[in-house]
Protein backbone atom coordinates (compact mmCIF):
# COMPACT_ATOMS: atom_id res chain seq x y z
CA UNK A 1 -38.36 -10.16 -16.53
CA UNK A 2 -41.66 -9.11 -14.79
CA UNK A 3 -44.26 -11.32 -14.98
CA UNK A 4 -46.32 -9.29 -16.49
CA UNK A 5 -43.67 -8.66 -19.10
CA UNK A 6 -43.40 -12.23 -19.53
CA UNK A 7 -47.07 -12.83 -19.94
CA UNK A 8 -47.66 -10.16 -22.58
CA UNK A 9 -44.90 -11.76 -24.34
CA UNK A 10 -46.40 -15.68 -24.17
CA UNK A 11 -49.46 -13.94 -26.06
CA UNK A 12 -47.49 -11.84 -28.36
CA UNK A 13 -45.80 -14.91 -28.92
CA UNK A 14 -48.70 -16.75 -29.41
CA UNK A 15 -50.74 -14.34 -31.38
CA UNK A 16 -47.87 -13.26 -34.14
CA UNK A 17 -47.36 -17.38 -35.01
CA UNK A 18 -50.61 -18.19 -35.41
CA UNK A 19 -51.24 -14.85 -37.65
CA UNK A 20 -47.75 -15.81 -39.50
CA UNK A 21 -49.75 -19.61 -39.84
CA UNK A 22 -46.67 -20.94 -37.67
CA UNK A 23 -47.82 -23.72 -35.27
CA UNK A 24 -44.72 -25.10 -34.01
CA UNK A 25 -41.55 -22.93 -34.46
CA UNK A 26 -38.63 -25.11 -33.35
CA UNK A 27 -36.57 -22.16 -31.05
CA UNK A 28 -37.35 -20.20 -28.04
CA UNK A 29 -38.60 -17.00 -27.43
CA UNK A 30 -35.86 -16.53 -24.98
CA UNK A 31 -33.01 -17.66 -27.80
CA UNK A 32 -34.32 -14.50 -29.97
CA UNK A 33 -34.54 -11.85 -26.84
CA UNK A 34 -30.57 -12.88 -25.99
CA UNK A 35 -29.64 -12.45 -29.37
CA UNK A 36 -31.34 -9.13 -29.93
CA UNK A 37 -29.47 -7.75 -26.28
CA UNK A 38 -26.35 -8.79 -27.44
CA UNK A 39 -27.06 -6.80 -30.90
CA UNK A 40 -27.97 -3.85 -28.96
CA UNK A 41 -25.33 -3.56 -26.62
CA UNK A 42 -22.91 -4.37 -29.05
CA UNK A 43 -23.48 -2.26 -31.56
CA UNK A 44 -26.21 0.06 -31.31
CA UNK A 45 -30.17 -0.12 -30.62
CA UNK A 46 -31.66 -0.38 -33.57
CA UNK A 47 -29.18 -3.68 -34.97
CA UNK A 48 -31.69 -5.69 -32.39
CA UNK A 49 -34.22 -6.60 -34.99
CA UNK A 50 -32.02 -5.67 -37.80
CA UNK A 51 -29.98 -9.18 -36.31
CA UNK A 52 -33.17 -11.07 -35.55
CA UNK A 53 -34.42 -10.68 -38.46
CA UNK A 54 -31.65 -11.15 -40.77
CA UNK A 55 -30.68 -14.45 -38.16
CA UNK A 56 -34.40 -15.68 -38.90
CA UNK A 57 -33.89 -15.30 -42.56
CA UNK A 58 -30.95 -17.21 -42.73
CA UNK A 59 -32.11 -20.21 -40.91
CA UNK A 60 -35.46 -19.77 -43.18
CA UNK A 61 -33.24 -20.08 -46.08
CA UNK A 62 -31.44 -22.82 -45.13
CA UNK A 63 -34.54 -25.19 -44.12
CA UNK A 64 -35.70 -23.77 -41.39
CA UNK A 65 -34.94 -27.05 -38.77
CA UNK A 66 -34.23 -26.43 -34.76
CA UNK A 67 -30.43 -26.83 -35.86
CA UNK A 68 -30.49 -24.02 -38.93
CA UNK A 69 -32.14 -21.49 -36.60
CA UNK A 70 -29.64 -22.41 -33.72
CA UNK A 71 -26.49 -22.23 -35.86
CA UNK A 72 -28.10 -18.88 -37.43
CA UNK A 73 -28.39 -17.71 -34.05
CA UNK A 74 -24.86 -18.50 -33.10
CA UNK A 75 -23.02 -16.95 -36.53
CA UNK A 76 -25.08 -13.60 -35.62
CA UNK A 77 -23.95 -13.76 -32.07
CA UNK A 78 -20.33 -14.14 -33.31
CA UNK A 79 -21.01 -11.12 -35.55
CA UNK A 80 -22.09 -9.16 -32.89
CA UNK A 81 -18.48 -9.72 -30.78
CA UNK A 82 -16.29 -8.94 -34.13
């Protein structure tokens, strides 16, 4: 990733949280971009933030903890290889 990519994402990043009133969210940026490639190459384009989304609502549902969103994560990436 470019650095330029990379910074406009650390301030996207930064800016959607803080408008969301998030101040620490327990997973990385880089967690949610692997999971939304694997969604688009696996299926088709557009299942990228159909998955991250549906992934993030999961975890939300089920507490919301560094754990929940990683084991959300995983189950969605074991969706997206059948």
């Amino acid at each position: 990733m470019s650095e330029d990519v990379d910074a406009a994402l650390d301030r996207w990043w930064s800016t959607l949280a803080e408008a969301l009133g998030l101040a620490d969210v327990p997973v990385g940026r880089d967690a949610i971009l692997g999971l939304a490639g694997e969604a688009a190459h696996a299926v088709v384009r557009p299942a990228a933030p159909i998955t991250t989304f549906l992934a993030g609502y999961a975890a939300g549902l089920a507490g919301g903890s560094a754990e929940e969103i990683a084991a959300a994560i995983e189950r969605a990436r074991a969706a997206t290889r059948g």
